[in-house]
Protein backbone atom coordinates (compact mmCIF):
# COMPACT_ATOMS: atom_id res chain seq x y z
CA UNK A 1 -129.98 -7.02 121.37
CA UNK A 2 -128.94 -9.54 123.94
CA UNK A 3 -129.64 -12.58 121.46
CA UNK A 4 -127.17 -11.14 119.51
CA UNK A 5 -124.15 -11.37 122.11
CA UNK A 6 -121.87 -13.69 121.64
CA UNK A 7 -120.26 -15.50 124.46
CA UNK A 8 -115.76 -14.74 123.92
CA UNK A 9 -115.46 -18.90 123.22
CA UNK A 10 -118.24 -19.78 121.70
CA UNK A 11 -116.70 -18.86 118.62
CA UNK A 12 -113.69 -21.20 118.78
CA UNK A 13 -116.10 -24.14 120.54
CA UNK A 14 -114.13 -23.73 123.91
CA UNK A 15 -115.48 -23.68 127.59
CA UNK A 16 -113.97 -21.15 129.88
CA UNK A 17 -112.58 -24.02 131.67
CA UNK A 18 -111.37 -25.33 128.51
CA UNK A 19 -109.36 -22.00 127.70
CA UNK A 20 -108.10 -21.56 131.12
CA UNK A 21 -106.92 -25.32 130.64
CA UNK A 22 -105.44 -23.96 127.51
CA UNK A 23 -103.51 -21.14 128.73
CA UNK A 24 -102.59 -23.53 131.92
CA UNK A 25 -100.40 -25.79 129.72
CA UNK A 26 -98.89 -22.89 127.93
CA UNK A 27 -97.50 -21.30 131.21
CA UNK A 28 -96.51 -24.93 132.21
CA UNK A 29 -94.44 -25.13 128.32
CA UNK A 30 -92.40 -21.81 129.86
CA UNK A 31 -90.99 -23.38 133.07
CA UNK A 32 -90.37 -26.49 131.04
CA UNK A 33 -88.50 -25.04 128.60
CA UNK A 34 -86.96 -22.78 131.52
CA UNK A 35 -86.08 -26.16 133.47
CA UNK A 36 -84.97 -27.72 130.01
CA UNK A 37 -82.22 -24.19 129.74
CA UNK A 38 -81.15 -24.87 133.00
CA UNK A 39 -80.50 -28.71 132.47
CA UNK A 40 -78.08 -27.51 129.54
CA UNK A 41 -76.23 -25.18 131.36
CA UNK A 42 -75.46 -27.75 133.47
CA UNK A 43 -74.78 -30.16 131.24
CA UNK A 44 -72.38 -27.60 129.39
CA UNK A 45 -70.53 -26.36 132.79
CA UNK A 46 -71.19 -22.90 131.81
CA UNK A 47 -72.13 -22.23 135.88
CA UNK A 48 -68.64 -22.89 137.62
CA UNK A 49 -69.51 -24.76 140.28
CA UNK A 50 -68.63 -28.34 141.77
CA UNK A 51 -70.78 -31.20 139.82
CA UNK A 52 -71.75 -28.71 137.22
CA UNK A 53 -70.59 -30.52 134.57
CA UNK A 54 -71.25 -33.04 132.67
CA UNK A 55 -67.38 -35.04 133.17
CA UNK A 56 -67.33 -33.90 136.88
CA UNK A 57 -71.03 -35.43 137.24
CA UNK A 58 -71.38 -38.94 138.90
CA UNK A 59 -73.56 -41.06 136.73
CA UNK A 60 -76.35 -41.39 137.90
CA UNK A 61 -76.82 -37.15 137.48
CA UNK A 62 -75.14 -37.59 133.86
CA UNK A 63 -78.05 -40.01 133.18
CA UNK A 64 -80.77 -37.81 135.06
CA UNK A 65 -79.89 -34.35 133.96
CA UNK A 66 -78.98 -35.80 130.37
CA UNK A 67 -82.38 -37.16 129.98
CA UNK A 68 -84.21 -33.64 131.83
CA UNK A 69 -82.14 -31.65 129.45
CA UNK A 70 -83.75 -33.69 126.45
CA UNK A 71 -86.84 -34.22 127.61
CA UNK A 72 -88.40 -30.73 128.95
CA UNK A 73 -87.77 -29.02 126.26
CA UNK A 74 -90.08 -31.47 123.77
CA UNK A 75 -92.44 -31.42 127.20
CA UNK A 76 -92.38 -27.24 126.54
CA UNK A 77 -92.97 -27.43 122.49
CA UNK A 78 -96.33 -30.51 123.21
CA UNK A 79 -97.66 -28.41 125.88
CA UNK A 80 -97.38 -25.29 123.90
CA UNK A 81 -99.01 -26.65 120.69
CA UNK A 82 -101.41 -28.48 123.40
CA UNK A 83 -100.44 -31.67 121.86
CA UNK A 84 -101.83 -34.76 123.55
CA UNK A 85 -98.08 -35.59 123.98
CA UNK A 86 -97.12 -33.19 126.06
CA UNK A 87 -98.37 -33.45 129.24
CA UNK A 88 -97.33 -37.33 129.12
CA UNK A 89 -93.66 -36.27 128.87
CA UNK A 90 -93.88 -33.32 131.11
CA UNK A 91 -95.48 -36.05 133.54
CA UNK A 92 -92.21 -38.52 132.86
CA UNK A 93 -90.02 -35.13 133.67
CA UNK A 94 -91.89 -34.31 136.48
CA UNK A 95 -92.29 -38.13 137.69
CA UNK A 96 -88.41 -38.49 137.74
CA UNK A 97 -87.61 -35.15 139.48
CA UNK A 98 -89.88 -36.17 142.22
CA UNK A 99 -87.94 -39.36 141.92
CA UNK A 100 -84.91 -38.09 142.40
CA UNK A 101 -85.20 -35.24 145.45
CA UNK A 102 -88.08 -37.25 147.30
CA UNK A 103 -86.64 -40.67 146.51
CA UNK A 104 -82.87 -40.79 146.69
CA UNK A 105 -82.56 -37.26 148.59
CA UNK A 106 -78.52 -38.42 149.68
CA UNK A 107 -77.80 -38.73 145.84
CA UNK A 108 -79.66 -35.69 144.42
CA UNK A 109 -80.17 -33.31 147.41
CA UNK A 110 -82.72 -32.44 149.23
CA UNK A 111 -85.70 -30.04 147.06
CA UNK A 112 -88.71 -29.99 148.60
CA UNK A 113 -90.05 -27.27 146.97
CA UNK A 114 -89.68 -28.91 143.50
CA UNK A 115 -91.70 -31.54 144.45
CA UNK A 116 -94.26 -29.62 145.99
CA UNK A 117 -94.42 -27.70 142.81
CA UNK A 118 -94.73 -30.81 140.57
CA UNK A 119 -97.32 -32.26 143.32
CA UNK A 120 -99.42 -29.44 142.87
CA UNK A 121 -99.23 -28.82 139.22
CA UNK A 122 -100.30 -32.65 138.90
CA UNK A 123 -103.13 -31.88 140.86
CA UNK A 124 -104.42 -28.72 139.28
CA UNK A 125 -103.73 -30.60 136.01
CA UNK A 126 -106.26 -33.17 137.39
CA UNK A 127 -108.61 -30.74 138.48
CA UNK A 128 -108.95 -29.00 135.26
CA UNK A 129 -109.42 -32.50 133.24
CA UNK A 130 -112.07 -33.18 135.62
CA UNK A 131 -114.15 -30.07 135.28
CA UNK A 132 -113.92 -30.20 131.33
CA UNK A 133 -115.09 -34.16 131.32
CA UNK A 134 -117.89 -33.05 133.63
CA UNK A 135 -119.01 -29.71 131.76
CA UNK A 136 -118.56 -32.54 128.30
CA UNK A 137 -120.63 -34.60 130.14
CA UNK A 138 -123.36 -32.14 131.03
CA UNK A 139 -123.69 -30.77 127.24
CA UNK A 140 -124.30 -34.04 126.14
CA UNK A 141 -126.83 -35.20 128.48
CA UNK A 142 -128.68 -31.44 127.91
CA UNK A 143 -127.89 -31.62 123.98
């Protein structure tokens, strides 16, 4: 009876690590398109609030959030449909947020926690690539 049990994956071809990976970018898609809502209503003005919107913006946060508000939402639809696009434009998003609040904090403000977030969400990112080369590695040398 036990030859007969089927691993949950082994049906689609997929590692643990590689559906954990999966699932990874798809909860990564949801706070891109989340960041990607809250770039438009910015962009729009529809929070009333002092630089939030787009003709009361200085330029260089019409060019930034202009670019955010494009840009994570195509990062959300390649990381959902685990495109091989998608984390390269998520990584441009996240790249020029970190940019911004670590790299010209008297412009943009200071966010630390942003690029905390970003910093660690690269890393797991990492971390997860590694372990699937390395298991991809391992079947091939055994098989």
């Amino acid at each position: 009876m036990s030859e007969r049990l089927i691993k949950p994956n082994s049906i689609l071809g997929l590692s643990a690590a590689e559906a954990a990976f999966a699932w990874f970018l798809r909860i990564i898609a949801v706070y891109c398109l989340l960041f990607g809502v809250l770039y438009w209503v910015r962009l729009i003005g529809f929070y009333d609030a002092p630089l939030w919107r787009f003709d009361r913006m200085p330029v260089y946060w019409q060019v930034t959030a202009t670019m955010l508000a494009v840009f994570y939402p195509f990062a959300a639809i390649g990381l959902w449909m685990l495109a091989s696009w998608g984390p390269v434009i998520w990584f441009i998003c996240a790249a020029t947020e970190m940019t911004m609040y670590a790299g010209f904090p008297e412009l943009f403000g200071h966010r630390l926690a942003v690029v905390i977030s970003q910093i660690l969400v690269m890393l797991l990112y990492v971390a997860f690539r590694t372990v699937i080369f390395l298991q991809k590695r391992q079947t091939e040398r055994q098989g």
